[in-house]
PDB file of N, CA and C in Angstrom:
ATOM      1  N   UNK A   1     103.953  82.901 128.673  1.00  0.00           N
ATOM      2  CA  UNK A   1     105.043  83.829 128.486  1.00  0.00           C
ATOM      3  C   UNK A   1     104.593  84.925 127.528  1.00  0.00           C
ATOM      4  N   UNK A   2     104.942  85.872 127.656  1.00  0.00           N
ATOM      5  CA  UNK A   2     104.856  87.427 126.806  1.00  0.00           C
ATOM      6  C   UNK A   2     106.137  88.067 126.506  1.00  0.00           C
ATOM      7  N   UNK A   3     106.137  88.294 124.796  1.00  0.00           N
ATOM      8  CA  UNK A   3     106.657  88.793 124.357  1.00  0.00           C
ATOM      9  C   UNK A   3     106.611  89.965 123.975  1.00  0.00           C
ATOM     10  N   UNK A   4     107.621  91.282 123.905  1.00  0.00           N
ATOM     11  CA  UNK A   4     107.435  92.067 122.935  1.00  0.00           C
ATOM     12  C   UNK A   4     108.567  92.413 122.318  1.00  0.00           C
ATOM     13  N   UNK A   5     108.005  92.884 121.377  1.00  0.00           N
ATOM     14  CA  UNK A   5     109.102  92.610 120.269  1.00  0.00           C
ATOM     15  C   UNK A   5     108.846  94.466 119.921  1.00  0.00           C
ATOM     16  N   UNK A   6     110.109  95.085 119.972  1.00  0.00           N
ATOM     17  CA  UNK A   6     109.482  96.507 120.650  1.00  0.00           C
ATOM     18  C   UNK A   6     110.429  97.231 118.978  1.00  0.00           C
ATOM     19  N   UNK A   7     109.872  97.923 118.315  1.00  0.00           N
ATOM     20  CA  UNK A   7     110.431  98.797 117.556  1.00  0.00           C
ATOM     21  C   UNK A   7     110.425 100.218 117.410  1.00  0.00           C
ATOM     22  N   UNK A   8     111.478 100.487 117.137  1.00  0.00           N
ATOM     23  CA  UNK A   8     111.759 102.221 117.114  1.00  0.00           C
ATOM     24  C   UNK A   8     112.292 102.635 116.002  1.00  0.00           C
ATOM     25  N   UNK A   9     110.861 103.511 115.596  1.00  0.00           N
ATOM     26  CA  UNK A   9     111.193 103.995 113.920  1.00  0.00           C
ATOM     27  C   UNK A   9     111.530 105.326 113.759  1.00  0.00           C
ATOM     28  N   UNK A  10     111.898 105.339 112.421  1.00  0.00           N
ATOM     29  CA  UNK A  10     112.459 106.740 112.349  1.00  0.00           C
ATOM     30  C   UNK A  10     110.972 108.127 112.072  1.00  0.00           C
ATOM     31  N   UNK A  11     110.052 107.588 111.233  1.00  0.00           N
ATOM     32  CA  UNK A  11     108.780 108.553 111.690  1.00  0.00           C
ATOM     33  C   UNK A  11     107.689 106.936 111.718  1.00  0.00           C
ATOM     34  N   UNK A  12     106.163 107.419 112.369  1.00  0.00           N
ATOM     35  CA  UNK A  12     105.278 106.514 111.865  1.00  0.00           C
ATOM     36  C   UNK A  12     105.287 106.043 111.096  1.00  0.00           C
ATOM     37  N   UNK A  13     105.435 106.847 109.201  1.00  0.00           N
ATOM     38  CA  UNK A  13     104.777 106.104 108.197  1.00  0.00           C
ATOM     39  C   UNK A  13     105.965 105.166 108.012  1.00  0.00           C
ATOM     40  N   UNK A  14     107.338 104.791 108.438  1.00  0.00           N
ATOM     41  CA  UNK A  14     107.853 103.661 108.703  1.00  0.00           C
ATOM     42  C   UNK A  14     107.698 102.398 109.589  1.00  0.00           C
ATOM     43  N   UNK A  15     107.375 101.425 108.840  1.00  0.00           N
ATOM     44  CA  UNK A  15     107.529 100.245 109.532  1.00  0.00           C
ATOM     45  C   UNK A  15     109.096  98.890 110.110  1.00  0.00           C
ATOM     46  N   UNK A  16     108.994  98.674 111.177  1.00  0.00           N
ATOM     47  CA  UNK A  16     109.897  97.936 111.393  1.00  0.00           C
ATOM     48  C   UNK A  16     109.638  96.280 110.702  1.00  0.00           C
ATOM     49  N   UNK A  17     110.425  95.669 109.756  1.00  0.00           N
ATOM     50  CA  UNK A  17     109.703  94.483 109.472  1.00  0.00           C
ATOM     51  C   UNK A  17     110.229  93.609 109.981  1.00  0.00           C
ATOM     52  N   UNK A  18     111.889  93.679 110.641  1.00  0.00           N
ATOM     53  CA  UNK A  18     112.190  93.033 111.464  1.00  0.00           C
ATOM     54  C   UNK A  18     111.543  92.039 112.624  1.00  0.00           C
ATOM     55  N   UNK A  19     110.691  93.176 114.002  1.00  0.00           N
ATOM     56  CA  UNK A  19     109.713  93.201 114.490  1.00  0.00           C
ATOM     57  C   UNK A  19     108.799  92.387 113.844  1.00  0.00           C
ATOM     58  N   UNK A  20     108.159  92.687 112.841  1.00  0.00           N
ATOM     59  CA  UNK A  20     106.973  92.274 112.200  1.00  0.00           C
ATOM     60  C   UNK A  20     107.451  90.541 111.840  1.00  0.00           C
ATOM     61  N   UNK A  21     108.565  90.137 111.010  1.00  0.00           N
ATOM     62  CA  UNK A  21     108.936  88.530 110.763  1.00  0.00           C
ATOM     63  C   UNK A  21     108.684  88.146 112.158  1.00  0.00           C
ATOM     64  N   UNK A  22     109.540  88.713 113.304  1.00  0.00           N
ATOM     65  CA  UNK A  22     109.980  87.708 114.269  1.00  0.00           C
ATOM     66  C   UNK A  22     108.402  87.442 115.059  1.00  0.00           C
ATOM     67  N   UNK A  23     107.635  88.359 115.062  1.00  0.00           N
ATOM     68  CA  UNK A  23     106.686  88.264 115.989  1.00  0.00           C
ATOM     69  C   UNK A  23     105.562  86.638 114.917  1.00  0.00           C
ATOM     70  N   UNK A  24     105.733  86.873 113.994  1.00  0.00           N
ATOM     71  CA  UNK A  24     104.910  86.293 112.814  1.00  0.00           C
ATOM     72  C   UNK A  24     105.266  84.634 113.021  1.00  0.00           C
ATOM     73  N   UNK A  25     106.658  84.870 113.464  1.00  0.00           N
ATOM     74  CA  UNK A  25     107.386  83.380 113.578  1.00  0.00           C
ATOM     75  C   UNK A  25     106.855  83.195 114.844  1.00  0.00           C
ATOM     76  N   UNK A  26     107.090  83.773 116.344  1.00  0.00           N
ATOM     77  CA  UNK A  26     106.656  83.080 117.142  1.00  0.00           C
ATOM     78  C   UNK A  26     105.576  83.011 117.517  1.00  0.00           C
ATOM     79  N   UNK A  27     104.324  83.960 116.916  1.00  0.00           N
ATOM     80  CA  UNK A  27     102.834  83.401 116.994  1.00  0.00           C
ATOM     81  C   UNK A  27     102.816  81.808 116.039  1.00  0.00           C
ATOM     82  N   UNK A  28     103.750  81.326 115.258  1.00  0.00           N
ATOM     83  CA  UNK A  28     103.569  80.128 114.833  1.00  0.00           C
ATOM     84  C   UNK A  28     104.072  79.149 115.469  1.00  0.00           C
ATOM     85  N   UNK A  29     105.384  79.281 116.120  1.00  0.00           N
ATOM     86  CA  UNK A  29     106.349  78.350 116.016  1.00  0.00           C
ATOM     87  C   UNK A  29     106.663  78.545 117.760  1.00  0.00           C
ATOM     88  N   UNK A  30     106.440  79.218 118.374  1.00  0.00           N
ATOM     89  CA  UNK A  30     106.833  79.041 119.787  1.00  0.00           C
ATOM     90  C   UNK A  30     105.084  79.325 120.916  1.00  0.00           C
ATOM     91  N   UNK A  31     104.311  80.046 120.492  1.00  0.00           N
ATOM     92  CA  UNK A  31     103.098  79.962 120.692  1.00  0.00           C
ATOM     93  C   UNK A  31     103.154  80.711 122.002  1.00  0.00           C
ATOM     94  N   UNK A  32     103.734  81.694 122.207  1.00  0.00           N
ATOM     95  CA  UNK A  32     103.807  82.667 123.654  1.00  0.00           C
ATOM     96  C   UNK A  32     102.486  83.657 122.649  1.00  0.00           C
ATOM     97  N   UNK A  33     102.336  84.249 124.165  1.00  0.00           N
ATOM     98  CA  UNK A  33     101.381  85.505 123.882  1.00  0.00           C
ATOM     99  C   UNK A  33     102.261  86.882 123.233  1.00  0.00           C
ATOM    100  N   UNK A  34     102.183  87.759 121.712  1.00  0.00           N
ATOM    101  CA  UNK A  34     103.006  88.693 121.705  1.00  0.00           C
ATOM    102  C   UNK A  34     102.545  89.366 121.773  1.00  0.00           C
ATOM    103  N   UNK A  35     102.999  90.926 121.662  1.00  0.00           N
ATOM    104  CA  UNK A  35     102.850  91.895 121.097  1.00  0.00           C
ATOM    105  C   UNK A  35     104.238  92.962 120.180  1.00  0.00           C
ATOM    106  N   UNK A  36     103.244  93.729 119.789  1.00  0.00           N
ATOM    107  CA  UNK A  36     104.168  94.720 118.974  1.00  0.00           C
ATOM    108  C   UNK A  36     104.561  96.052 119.338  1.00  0.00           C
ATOM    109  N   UNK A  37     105.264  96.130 119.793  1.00  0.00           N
ATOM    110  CA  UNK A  37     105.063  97.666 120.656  1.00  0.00           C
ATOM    111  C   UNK A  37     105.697  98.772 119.391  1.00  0.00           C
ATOM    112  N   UNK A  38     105.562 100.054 118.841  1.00  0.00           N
ATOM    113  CA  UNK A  38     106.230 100.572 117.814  1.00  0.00           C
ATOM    114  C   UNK A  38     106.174 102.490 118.520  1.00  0.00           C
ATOM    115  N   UNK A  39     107.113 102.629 118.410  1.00  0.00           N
ATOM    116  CA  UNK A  39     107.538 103.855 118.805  1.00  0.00           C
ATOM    117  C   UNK A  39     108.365 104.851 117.573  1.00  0.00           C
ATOM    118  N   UNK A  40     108.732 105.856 117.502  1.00  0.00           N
ATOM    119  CA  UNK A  40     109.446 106.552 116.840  1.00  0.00           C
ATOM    120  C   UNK A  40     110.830 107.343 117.774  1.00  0.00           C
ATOM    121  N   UNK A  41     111.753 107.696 117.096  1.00  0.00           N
ATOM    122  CA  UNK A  41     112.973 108.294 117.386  1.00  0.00           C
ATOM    123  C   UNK A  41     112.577 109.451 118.482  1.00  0.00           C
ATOM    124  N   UNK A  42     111.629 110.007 117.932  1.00  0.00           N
ATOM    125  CA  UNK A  42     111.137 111.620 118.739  1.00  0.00           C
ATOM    126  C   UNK A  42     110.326 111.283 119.621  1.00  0.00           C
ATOM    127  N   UNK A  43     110.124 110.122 120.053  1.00  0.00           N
ATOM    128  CA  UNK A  43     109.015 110.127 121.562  1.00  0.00           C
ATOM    129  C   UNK A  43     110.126 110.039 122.717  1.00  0.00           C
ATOM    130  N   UNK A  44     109.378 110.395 123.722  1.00  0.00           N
ATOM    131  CA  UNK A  44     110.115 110.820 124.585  1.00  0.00           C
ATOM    132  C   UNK A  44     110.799 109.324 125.291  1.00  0.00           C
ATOM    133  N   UNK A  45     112.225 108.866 125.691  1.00  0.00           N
ATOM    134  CA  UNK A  45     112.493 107.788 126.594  1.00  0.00           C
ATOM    135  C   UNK A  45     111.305 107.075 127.740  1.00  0.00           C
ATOM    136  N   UNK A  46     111.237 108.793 128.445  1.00  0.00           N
ATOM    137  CA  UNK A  46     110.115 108.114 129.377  1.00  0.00           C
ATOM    138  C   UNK A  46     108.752 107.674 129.309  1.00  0.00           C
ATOM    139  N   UNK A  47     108.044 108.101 128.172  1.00  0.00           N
ATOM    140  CA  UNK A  47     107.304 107.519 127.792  1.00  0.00           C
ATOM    141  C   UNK A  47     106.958 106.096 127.101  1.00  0.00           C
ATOM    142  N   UNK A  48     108.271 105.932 126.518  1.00  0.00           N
ATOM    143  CA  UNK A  48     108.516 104.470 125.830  1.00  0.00           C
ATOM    144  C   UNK A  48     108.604 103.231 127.219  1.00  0.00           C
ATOM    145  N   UNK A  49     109.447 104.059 128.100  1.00  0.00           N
ATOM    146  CA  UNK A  49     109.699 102.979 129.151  1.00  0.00           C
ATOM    147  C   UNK A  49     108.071 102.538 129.831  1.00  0.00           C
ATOM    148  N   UNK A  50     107.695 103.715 130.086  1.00  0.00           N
ATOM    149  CA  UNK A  50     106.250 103.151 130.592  1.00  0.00           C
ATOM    150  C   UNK A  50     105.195 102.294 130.194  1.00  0.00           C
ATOM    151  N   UNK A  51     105.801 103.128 129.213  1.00  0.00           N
ATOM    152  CA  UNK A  51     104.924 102.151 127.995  1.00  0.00           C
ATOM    153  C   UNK A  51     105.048 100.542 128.239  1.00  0.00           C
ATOM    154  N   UNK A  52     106.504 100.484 128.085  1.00  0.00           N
ATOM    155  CA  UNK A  52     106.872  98.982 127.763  1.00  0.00           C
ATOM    156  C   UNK A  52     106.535  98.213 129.253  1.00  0.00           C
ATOM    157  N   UNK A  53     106.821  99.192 130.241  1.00  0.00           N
ATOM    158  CA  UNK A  53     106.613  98.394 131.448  1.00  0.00           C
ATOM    159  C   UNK A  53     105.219  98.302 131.977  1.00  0.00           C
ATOM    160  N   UNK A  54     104.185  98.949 131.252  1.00  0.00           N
ATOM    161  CA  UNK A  54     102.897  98.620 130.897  1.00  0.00           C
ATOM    162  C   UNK A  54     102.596  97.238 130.898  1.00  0.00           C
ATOM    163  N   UNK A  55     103.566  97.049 129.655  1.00  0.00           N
ATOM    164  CA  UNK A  55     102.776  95.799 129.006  1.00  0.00           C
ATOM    165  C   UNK A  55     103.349  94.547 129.800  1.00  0.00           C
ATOM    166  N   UNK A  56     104.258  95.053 130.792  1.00  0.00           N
ATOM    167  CA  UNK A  56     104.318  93.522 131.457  1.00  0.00           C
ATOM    168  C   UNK A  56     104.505  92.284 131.150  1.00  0.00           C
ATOM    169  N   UNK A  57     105.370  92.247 129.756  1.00  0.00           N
ATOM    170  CA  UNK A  57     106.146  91.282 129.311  1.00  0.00           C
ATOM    171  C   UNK A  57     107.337  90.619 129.854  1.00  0.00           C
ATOM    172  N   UNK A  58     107.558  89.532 129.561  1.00  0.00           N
ATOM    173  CA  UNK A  58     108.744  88.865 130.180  1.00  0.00           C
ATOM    174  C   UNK A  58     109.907  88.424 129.515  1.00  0.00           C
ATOM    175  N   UNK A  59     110.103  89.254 128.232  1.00  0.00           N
ATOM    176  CA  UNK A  59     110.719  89.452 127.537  1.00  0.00           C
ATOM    177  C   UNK A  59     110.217  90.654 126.684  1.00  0.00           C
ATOM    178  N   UNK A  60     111.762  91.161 126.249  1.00  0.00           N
ATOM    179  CA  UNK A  60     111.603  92.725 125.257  1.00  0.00           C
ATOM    180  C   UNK A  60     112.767  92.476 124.083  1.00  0.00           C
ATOM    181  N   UNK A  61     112.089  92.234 123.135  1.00  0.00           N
ATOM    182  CA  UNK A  61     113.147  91.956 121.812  1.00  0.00           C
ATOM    183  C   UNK A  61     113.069  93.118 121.127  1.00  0.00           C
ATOM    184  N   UNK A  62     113.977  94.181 121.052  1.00  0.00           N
ATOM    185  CA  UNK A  62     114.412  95.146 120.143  1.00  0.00           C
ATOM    186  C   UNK A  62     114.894  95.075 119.048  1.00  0.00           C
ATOM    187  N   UNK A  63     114.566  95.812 117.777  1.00  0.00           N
ATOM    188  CA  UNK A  63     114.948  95.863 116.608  1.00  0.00           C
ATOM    189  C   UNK A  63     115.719  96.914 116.776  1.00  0.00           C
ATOM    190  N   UNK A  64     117.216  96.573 116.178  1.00  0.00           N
ATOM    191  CA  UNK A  64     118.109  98.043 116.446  1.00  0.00           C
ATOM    192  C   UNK A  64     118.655  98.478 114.742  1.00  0.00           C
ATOM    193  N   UNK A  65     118.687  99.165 114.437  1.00  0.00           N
ATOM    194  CA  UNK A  65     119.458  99.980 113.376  1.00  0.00           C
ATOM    195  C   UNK A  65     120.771 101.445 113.711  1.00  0.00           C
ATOM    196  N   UNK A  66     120.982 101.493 112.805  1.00  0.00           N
ATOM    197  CA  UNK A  66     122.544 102.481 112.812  1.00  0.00           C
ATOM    198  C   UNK A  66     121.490 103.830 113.559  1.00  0.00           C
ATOM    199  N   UNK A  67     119.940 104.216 112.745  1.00  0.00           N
ATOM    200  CA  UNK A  67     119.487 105.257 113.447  1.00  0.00           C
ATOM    201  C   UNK A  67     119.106 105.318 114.783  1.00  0.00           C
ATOM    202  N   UNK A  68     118.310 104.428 115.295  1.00  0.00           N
ATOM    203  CA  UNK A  68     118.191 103.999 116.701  1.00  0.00           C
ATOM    204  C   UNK A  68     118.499 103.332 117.522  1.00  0.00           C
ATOM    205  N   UNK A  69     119.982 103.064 117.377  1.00  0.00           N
ATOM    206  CA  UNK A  69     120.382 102.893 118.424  1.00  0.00           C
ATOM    207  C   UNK A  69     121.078 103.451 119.487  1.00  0.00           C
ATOM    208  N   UNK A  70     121.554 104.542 119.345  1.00  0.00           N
ATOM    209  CA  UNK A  70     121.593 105.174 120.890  1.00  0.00           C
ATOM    210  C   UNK A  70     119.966 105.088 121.517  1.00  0.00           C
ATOM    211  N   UNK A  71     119.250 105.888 121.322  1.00  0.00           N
ATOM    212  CA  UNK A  71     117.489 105.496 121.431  1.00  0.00           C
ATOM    213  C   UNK A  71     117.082 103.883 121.845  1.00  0.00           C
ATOM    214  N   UNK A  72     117.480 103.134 121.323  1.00  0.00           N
ATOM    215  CA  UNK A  72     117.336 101.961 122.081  1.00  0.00           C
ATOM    216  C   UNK A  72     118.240 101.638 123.264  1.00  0.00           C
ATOM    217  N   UNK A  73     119.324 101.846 122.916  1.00  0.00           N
ATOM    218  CA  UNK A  73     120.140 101.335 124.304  1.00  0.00           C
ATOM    219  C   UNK A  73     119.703 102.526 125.168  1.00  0.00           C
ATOM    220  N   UNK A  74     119.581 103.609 125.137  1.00  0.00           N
ATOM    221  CA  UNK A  74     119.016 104.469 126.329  1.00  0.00           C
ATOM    222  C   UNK A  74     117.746 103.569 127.287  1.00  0.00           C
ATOM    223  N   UNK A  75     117.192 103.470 126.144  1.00  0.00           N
ATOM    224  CA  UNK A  75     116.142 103.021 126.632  1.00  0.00           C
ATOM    225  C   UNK A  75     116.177 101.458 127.458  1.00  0.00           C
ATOM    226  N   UNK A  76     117.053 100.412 127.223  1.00  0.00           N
ATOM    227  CA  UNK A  76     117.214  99.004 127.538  1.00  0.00           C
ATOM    228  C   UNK A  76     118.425  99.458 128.587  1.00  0.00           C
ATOM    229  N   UNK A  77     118.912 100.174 128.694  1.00  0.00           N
ATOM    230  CA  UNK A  77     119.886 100.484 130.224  1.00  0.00           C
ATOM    231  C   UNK A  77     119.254 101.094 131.111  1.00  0.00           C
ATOM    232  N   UNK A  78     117.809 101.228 130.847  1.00  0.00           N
ATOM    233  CA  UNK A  78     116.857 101.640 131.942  1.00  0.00           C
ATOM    234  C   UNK A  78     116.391 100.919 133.038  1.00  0.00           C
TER     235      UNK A  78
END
C-alpha cells in the first residue's frame, strides 16, 4: 500500500509538520510505502493534481489549515 500524505504550504520556507508526524508514525507503526508530497498555495491546481496522480498512491492524506483550504478541497473534489 502507498501513502501520501500531501501538504500545502503557505510559501516553501514553510513546513507542514502535521504531514511530517503522521508520515513518521506510519513508516513505524503501519509499514506501507510513503511519501511526502509538499506544494505551496501559488502552484497551480493542475499541476498539484498531476503531480499527485503521478505518484500513484492508494491513499492521499491532506493536511488542511484555515489558509489552505479552499486549495485543498479544490484540489480533493478533483
Amino acid at each position: 500500500m502507498r501513502i501520501a500524505y500531501v501538504a500545502v504550504n503557505s510559501k516553501y520556507i514553510h513546513t507542514a509538520l502535521a504531514s511530517r508526524y503522521l508520515k513518521s508514525y506510519g513508516e513505524k507503526y503501519l509499514k506501507p510505502e510513503t511519501l511526502l508530497c509538499e506544494y505551496t498555495i501559488n502552484s497551480s491546481p493542475e499541476d498539484v493534481l498531476y503531480d499527485l496522480y503521478s505518484q500513484k498512491a492508494d491513499v492521499y492524506c491532506f493536511s488542511l489549515y484555515i489558509f489552505n483550504r479552499v486549495f485543498a478541497l479544490k484540489i480533493m473534489s478533483s
